[in-house]
Every structure is written in structure tokens, then in C-alpha cells.
C-alpha atoms as a PDB file:
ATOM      1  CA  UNK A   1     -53.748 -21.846  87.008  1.00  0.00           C
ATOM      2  CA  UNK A   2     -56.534 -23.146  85.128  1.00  0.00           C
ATOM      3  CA  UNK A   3     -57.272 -19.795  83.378  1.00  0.00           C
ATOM      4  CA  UNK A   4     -53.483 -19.138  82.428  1.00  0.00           C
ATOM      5  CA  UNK A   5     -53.724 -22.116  80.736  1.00  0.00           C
ATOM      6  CA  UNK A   6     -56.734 -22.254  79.216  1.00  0.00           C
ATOM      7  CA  UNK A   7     -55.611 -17.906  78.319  1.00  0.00           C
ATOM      8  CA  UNK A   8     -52.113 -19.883  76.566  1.00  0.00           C
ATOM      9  CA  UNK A   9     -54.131 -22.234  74.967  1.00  0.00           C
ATOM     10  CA  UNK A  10     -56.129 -19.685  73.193  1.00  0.00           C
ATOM     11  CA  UNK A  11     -53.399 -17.491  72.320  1.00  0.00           C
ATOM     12  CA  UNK A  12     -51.156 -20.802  70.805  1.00  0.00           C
ATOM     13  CA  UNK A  13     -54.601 -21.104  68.793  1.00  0.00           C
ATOM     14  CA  UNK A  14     -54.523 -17.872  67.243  1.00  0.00           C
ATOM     15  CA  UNK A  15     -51.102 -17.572  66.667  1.00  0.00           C
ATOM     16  CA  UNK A  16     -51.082 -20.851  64.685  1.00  0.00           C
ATOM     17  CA  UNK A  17     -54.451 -19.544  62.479  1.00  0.00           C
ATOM     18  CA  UNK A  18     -52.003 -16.418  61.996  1.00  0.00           C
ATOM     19  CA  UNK A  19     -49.233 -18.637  60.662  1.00  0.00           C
ATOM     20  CA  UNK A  20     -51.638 -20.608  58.367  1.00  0.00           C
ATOM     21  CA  UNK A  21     -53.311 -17.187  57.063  1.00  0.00           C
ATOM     22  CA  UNK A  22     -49.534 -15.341  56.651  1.00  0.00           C
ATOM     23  CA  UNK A  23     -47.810 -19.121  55.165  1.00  0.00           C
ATOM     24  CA  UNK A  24     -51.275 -18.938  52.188  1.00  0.00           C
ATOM     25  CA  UNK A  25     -51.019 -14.627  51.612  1.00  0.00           C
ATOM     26  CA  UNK A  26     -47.082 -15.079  51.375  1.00  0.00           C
ATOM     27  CA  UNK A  27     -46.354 -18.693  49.284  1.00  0.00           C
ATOM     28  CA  UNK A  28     -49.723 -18.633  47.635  1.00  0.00           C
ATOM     29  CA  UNK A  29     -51.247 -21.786  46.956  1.00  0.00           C
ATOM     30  CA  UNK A  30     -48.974 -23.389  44.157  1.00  0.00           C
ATOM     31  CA  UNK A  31     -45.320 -24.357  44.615  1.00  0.00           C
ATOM     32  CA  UNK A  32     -43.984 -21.770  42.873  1.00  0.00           C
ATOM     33  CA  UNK A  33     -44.357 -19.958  46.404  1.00  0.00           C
ATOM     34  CA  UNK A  34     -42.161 -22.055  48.330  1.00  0.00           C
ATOM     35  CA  UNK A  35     -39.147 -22.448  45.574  1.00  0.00           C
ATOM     36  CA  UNK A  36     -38.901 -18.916  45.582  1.00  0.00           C
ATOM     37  CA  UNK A  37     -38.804 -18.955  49.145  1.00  0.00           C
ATOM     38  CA  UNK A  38     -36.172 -21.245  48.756  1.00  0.00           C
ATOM     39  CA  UNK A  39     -34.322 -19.377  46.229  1.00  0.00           C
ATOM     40  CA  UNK A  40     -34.483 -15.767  46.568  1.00  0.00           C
ATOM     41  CA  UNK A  41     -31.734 -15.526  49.649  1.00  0.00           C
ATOM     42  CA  UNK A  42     -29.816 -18.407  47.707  1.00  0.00           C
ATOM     43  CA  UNK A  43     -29.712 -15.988  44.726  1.00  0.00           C
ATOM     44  CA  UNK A  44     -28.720 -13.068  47.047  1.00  0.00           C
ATOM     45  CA  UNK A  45     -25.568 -15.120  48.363  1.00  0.00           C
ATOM     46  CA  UNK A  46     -24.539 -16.739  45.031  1.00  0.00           C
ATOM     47  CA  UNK A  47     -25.049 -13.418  43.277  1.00  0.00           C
ATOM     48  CA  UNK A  48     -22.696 -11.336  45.753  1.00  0.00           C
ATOM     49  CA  UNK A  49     -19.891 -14.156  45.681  1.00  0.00           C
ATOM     50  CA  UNK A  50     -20.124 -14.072  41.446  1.00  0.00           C
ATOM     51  CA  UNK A  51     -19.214 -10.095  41.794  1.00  0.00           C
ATOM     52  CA  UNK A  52     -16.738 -11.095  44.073  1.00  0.00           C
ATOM     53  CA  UNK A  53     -15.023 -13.545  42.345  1.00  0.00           C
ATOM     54  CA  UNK A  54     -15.603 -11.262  38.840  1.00  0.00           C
ATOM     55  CA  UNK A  55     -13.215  -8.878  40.683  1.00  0.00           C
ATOM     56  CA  UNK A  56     -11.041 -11.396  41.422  1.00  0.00           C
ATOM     57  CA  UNK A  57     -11.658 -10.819  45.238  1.00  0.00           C
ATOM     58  CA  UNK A  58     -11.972 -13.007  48.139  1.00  0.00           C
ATOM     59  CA  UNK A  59     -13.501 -13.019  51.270  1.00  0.00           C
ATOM     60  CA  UNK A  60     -12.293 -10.464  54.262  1.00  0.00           C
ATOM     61  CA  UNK A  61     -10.771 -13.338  56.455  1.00  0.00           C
ATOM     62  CA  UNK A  62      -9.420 -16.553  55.275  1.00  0.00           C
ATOM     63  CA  UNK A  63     -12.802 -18.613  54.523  1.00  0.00           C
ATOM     64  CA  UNK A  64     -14.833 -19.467  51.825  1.00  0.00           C
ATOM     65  CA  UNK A  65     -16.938 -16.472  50.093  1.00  0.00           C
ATOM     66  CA  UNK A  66     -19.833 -18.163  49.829  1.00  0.00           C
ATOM     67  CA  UNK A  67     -19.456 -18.750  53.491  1.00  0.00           C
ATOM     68  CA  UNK A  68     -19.006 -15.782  54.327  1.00  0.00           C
ATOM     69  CA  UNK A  69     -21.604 -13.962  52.509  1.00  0.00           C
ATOM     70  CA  UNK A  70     -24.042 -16.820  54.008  1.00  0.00           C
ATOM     71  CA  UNK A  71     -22.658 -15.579  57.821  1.00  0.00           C
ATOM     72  CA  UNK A  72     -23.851 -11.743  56.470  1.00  0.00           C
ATOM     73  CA  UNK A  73     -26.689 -12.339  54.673  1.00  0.00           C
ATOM     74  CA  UNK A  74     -28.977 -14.623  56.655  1.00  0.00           C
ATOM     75  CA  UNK A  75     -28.372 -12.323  59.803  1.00  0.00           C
ATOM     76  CA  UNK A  76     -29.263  -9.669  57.652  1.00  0.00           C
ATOM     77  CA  UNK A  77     -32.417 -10.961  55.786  1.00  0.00           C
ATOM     78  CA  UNK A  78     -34.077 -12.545  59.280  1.00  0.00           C
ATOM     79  CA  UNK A  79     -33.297  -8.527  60.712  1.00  0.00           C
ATOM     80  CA  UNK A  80     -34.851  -7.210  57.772  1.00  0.00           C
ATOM     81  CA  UNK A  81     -37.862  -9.262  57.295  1.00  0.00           C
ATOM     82  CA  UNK A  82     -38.648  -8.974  60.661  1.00  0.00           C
ATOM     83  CA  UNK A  83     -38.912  -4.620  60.421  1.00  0.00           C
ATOM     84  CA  UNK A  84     -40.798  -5.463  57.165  1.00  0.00           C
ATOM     85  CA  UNK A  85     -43.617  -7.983  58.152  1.00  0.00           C
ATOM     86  CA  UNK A  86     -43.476  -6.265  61.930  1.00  0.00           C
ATOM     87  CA  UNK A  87     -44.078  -3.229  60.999  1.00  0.00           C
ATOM     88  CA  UNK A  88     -47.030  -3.534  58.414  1.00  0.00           C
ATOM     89  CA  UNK A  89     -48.883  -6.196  61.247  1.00  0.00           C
ATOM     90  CA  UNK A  90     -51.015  -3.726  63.059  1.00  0.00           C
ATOM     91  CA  UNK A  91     -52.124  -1.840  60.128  1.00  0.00           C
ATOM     92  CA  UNK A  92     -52.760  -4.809  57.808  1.00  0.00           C
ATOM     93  CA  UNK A  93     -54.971  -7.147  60.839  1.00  0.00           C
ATOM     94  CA  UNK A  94     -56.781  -3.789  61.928  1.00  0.00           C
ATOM     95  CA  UNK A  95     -60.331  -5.780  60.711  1.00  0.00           C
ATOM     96  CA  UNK A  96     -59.077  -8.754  62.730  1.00  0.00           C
ATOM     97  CA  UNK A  97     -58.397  -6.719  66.145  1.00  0.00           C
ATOM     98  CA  UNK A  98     -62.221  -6.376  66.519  1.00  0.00           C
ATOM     99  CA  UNK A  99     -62.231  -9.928  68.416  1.00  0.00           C
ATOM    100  CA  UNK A 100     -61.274 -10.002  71.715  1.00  0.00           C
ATOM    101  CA  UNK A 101     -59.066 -13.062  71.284  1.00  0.00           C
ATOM    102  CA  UNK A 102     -56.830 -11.363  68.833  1.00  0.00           C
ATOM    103  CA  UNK A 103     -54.467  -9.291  69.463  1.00  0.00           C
ATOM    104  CA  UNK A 104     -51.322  -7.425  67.277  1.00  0.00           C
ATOM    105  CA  UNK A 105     -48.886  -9.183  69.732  1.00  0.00           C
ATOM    106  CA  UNK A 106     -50.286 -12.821  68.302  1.00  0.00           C
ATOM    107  CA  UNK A 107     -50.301 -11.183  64.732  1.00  0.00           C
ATOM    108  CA  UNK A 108     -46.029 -10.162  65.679  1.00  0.00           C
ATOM    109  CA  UNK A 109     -45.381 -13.819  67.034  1.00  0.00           C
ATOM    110  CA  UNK A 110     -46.949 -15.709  64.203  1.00  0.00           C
ATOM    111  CA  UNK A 111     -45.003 -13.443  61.587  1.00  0.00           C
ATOM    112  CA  UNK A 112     -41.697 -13.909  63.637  1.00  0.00           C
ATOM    113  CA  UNK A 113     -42.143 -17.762  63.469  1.00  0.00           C
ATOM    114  CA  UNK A 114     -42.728 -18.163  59.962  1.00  0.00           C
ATOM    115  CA  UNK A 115     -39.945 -16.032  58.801  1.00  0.00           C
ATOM    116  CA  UNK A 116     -37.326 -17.824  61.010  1.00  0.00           C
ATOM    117  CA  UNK A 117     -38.260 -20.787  60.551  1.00  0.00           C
ATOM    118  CA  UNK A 118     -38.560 -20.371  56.091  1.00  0.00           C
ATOM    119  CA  UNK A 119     -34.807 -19.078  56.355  1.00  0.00           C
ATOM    120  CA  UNK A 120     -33.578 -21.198  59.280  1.00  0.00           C
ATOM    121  CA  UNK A 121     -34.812 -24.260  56.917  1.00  0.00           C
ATOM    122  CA  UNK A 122     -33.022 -22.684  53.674  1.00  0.00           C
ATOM    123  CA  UNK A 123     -29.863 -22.010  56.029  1.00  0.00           C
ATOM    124  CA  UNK A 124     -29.642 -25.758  56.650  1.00  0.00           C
ATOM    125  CA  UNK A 125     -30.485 -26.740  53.117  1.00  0.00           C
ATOM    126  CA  UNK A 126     -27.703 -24.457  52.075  1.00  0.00           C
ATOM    127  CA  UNK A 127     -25.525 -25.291  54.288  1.00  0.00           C
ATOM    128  CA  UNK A 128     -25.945 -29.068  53.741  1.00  0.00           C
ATOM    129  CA  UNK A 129     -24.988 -28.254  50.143  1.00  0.00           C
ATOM    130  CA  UNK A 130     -22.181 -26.583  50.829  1.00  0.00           C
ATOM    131  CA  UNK A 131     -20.652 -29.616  52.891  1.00  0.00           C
ATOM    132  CA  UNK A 132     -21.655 -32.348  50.233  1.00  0.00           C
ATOM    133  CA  UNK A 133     -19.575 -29.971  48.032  1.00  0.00           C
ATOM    134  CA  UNK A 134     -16.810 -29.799  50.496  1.00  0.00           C
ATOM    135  CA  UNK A 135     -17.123 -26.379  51.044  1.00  0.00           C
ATOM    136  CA  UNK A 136     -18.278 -26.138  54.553  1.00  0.00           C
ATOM    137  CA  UNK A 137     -16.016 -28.149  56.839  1.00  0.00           C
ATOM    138  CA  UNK A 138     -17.620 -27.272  60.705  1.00  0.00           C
ATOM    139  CA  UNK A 139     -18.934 -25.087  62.697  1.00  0.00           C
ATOM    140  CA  UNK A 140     -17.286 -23.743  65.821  1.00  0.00           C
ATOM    141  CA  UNK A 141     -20.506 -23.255  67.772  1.00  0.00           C
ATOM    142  CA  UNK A 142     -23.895 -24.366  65.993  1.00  0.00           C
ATOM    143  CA  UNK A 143     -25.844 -23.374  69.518  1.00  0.00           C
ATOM    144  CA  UNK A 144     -24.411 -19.891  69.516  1.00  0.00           C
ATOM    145  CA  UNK A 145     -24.443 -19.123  65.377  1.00  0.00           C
ATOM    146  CA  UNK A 146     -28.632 -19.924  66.123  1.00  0.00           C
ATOM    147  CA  UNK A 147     -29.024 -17.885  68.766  1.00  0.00           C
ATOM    148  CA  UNK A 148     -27.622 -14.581  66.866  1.00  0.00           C
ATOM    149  CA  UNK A 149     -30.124 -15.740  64.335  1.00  0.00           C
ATOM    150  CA  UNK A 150     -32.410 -15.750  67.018  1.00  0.00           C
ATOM    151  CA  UNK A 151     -31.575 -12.155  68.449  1.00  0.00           C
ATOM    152  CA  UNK A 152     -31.079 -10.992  64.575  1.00  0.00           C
ATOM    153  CA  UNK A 153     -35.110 -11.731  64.401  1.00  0.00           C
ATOM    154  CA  UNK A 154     -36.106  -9.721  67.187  1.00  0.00           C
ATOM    155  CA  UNK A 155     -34.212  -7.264  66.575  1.00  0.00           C
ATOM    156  CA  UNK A 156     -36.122  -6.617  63.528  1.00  0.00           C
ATOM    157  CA  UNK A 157     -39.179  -7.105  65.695  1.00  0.00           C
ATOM    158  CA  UNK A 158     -38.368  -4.855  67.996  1.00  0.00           C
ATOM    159  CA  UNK A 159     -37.495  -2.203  65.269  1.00  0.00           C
ATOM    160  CA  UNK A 160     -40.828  -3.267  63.114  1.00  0.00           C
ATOM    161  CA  UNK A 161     -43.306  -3.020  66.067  1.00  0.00           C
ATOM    162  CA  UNK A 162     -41.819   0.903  66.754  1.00  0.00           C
ATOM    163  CA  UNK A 163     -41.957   1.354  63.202  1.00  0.00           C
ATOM    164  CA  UNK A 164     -45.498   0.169  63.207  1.00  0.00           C
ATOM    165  CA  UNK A 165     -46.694   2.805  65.762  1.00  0.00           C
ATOM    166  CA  UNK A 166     -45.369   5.517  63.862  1.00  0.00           C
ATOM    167  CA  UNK A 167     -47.130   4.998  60.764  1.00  0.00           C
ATOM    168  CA  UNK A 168     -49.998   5.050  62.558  1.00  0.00           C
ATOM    169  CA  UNK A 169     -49.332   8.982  63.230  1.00  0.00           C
ATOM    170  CA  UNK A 170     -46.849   9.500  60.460  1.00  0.00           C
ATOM    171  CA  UNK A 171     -47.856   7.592  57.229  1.00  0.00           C
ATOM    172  CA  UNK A 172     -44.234   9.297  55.617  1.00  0.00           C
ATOM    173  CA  UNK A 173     -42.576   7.315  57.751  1.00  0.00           C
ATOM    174  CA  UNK A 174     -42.492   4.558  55.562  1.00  0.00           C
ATOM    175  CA  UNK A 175     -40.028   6.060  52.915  1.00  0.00           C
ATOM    176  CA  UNK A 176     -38.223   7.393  55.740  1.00  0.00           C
ATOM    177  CA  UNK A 177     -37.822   3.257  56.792  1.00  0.00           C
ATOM    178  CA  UNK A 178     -37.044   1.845  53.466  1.00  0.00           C
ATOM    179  CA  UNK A 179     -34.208   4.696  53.015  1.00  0.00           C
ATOM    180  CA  UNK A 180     -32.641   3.887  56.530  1.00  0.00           C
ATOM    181  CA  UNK A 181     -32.600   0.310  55.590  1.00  0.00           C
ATOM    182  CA  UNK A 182     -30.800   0.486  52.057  1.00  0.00           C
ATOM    183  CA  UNK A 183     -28.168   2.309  54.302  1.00  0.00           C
ATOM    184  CA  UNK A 184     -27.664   0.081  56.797  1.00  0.00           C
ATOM    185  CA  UNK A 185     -27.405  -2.679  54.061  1.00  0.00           C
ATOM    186  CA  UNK A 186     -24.229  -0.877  53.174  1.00  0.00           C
ATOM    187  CA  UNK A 187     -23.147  -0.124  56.732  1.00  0.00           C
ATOM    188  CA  UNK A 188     -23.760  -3.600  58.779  1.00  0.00           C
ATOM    189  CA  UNK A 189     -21.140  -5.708  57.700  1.00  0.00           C
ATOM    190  CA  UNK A 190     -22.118  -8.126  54.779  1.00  0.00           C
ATOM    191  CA  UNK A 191     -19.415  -7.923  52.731  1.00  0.00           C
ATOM    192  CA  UNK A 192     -16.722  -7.028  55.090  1.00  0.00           C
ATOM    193  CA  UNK A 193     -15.455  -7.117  58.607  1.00  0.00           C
ATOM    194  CA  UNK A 194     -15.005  -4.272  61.355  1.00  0.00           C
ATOM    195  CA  UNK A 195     -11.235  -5.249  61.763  1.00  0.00           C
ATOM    196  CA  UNK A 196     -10.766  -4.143  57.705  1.00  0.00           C
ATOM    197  CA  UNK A 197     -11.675  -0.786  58.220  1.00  0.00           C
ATOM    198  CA  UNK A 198      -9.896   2.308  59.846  1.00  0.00           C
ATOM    199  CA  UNK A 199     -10.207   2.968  63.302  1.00  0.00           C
ATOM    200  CA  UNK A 200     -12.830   6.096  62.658  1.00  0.00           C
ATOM    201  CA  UNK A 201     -15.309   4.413  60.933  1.00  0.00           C
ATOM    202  CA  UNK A 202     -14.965   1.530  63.133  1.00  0.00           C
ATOM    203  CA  UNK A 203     -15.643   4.026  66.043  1.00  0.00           C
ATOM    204  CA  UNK A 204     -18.627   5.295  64.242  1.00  0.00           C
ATOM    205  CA  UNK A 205     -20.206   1.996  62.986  1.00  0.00           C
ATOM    206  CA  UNK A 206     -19.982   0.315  66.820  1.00  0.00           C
ATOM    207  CA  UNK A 207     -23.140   2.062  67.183  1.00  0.00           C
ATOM    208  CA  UNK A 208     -24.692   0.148  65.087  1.00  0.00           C
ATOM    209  CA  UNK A 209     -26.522  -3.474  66.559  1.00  0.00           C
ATOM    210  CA  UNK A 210     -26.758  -4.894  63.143  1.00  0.00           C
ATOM    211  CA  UNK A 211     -23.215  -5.262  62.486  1.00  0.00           C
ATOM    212  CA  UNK A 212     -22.744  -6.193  65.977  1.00  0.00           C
ATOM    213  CA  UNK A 213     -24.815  -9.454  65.110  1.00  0.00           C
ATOM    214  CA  UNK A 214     -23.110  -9.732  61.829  1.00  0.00           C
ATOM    215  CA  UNK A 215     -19.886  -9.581  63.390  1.00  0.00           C
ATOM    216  CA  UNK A 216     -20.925 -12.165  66.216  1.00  0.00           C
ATOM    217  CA  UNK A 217     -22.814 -14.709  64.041  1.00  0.00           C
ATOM    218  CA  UNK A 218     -19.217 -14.858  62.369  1.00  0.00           C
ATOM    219  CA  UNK A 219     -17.449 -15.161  65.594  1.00  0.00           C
ATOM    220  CA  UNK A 220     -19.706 -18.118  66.746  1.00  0.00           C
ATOM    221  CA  UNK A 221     -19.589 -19.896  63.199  1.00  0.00           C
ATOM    222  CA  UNK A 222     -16.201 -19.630  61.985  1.00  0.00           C
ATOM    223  CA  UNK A 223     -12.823 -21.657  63.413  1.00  0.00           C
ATOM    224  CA  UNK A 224      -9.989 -19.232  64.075  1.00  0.00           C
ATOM    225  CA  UNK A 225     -11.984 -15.772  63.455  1.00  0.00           C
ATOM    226  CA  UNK A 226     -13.182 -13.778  66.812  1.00  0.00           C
ATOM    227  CA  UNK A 227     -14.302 -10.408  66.441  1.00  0.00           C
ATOM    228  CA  UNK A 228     -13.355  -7.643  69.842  1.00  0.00           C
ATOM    229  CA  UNK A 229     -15.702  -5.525  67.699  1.00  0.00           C
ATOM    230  CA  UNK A 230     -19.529  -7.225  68.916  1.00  0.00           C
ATOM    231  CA  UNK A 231     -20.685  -6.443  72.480  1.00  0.00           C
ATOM    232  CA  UNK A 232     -23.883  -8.739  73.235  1.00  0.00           C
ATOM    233  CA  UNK A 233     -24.906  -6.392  76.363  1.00  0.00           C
ATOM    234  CA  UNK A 234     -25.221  -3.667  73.794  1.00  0.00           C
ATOM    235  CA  UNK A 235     -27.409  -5.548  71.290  1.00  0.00           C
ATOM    236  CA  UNK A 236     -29.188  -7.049  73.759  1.00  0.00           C
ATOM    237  CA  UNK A 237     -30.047  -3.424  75.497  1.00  0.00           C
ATOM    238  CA  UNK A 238     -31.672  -2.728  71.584  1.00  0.00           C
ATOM    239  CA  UNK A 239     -33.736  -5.741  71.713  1.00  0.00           C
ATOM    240  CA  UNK A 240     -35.356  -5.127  74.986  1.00  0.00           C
ATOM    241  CA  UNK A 241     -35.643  -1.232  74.704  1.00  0.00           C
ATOM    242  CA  UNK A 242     -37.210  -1.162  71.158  1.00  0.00           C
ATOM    243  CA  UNK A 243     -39.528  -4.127  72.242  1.00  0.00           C
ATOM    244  CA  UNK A 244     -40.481  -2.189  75.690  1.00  0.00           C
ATOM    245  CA  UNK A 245     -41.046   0.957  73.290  1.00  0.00           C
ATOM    246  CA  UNK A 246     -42.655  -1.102  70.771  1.00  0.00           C
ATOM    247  CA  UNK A 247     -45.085  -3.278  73.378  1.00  0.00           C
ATOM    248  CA  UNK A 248     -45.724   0.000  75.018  1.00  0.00           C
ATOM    249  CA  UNK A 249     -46.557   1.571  71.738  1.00  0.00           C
ATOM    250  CA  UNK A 250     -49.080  -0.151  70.705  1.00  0.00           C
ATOM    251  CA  UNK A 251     -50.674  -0.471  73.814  1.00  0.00           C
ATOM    252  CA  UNK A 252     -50.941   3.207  73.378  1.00  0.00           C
ATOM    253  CA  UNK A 253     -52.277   2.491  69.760  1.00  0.00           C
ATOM    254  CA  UNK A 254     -55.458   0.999  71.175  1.00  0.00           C
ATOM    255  CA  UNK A 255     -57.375   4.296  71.349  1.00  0.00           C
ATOM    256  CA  UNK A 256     -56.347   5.894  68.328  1.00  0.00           C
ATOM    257  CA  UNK A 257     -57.211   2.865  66.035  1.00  0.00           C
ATOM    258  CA  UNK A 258     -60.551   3.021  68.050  1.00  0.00           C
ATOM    259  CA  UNK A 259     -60.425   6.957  67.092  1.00  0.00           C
ATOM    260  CA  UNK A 260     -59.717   5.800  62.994  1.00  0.00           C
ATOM    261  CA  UNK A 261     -62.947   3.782  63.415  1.00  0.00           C
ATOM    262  CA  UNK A 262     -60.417   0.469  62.923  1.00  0.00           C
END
């Protein structure tokens, strides 16, 4: 019992060196860092809500846009961050696997933390503005809307670490990743709903777990909207199979980065 602890302790060390290391290479050292941070998703939301309201459209369902696009985007940037700082960990803390105490699975948890928790804090600031405005009303289920955001992180983790393994063997693969995720930007759900669009394409798009979180994060967060399009056993099944594949990946990685002399 002793040695599981003292093995947790040790692990909780390096992941929090990890998280001091990523927080410096990321914000930098002046405050510029953390504003932009701050503002680059705010800019994302407000900037989709101007076109929006340029052509004179509103949101999907009967809430505010800027609401809405804040139910898309956040979802979307905590899935997308994660495949981005996921899947450049092993290759960028290949000098750091040398010691024993390190490993790329404390490298994954540290990135994972930092990035929820710099957009779960910029969710709340947000969303605190929104209500002093008198925007933002409720919520119909604050314990459910975080746990999508939650699952909308590993997902990305899941899909990062896999990604991560293949450039190992494929270094392509990395325009191949930035192409698939400009379309699934398009195809996930940020700036509309499954229920808007005809029957075929909602057939075709089921099959994809990013607008299943999309839809549900809207489902738990909104009064009087519930999506029949999300199916948490299915997104769930994506979580755990691409982190099994991606766990088992680089477990496999081991010898070849021995092979590269890393």
C-alpha cells in the first residue's frame, strides 16, 4: 500500500512539474499570455454571433446566439485542443522520457488539466458576463453541461494520443489531421442543430461523436431544448476505444523511440 502511494505521489509530482513547464512554454512569462488566453475563444464566439446577426440570423432554437455559439464552441475548442497538445506530447518530451519517473501518460494528464481548466475558467468568466448583462438566465443542469466538457476533453485525448503514435511511423499524418479537423469544424454542430437538417445528412452525421457532445452539452444547458439526436453509450464507446488504442499505442512506441535513438 505503501508503494502505491508513495508510486501516486511521484506521478502527482511530475504531472504538476509538467503543468508548470506547459503553463511557462504556452502563456510565456508576461501577461500578455494569459489575456489572450482569455480572449482568443471570446473572440471566436463574439465573432460568429457578429456574422450572424450581419445576416440578420438568429440562433437554430429559440435562445440567445451568443449562447448558443458558447454551447458549440467551448465543446469544440476543449475537443480540439486536446488532439492538438495530445498528439504533439510524445514527440515534443522524447528528451524527457529518458527518466524513469516520466512517462508520456504524465506528459497527456498534465496537458489535459491545463487546457480544461484555462477554458473551464474563461467559460465561467463568460458566462458570468453574460448574466450581469441579462443574457444568460439559468442553466438546466450545471453538473451535466461539465461533464460533456469533461468527455469533450478526452475525447480529444483519446483522438491526440492515436494521432501521436502515427506520426511516429507516418510523419504525413499531420496534414492528413489538420485537414480532418477543418472538416469536422463544419460538420459537428456549432452553428446549427441535428433537428435543422434533412433526415440524410442527419443519418450520416450520427456517426460522428463530436456533434453528439455538441448536441448533448446543449441538451444539458438549455431549458426547453432536448436533442433524440446524442447517444452517450456511443460517445462514450469512442472515448474508451481510442484511449485503449491510444494507451496501447504508445506502449508499443517504447521500442521504436528506443530504435530513433530518442
Amino acid at each position: 500500500m505503501s508503494e502505491l502511494l508513495n508510486a501516486l505521489t511521484v506521478q502527482a509530482r511530475v504531472v504538476f512539474a509538467f503543468i508548470l513547464r506547459d503553463t511557462r512554454t504556452r502563456f510565456g512569462r508576461s501577461r500578455l499570455g494569459y489575456f489572450w488566453a482569455f480572449f482568443e475563444p471570446l473572440t471566436f464566439i463574439l465573432s460568429l454571433a457578429l456574422i450572424f446577426s450581419l445576416m440578420d440570423r438568429g440562433a437554430p432554437i429559440d435562445v440567445d446566439i451568443h449562447l448558443f455559439f458558447f454551447t458549440g464552441i467551448i465543446p469544440w475548442l476543449l475537443f480540439s485542443r486536446g488532439v492538438t497538445v495530445v498528439s504533439s506530447a510524445i514527440e515534443n518530451s522524447t528528451s524527457l522520457l529518458v527518466y524513469p519517473q516520466v512517462k508520456t501518460i504524465d506528459v497527456v494528464i498534465a496537458r489535459v488539466i491545463l487546457e480544461f481548466s484555462t477554458l473551464f475558467i474563461v467559460s465561467i468568466v463568460y458566462l458570468v458576463l453574460l448574466n450581469l448583462w441579462g443574457i444568460l438566465d439559468r442553466i438546466e443542469s450545471v453538473l451535466m453541461s461539465i461533464v460533456v466538457l469533461m468527455l469533450s476533453i478526452l475525447l480529444g485525448a483519446g483522438f491526440g494520443l492515436v494521432s501521436a503514435v502515427i506520426r511516429l511511423y507516418l510523419p504525413g499524418y499531420s496534414s492528413f489531421q489538420a485537414l480532418l479537423m477543418r472538416i469536422l469544424f463544419f460538420v459537428s454542430g456549432i452553428y446549427f442543430v441535428a433537428d435543422s437538417l434533412p433526415q440524410v445528412l442527419r443519418d450520416a452525421l450520427w456517426y460522428n461523436p463530436v456533434m453528439h457532445l455538441i448536441e448533448w452539452e446543449r441538451s444539458a444547458f438549455f431549458y426547453g431544448f432536448e436533442s433524440h439526436f446524442y447517444d452517450p453509450m456511443y460517445l462514450l464507446l469512442w472515448i474508451l476505444g481510442l484511449g485503449f488504442l491510444g494507451l496501447a499505442g504508445e506502449r508499443a512506441t517504447r521500442s521504436k523511440l528506443r530504435q530513433l535513438g530518442l
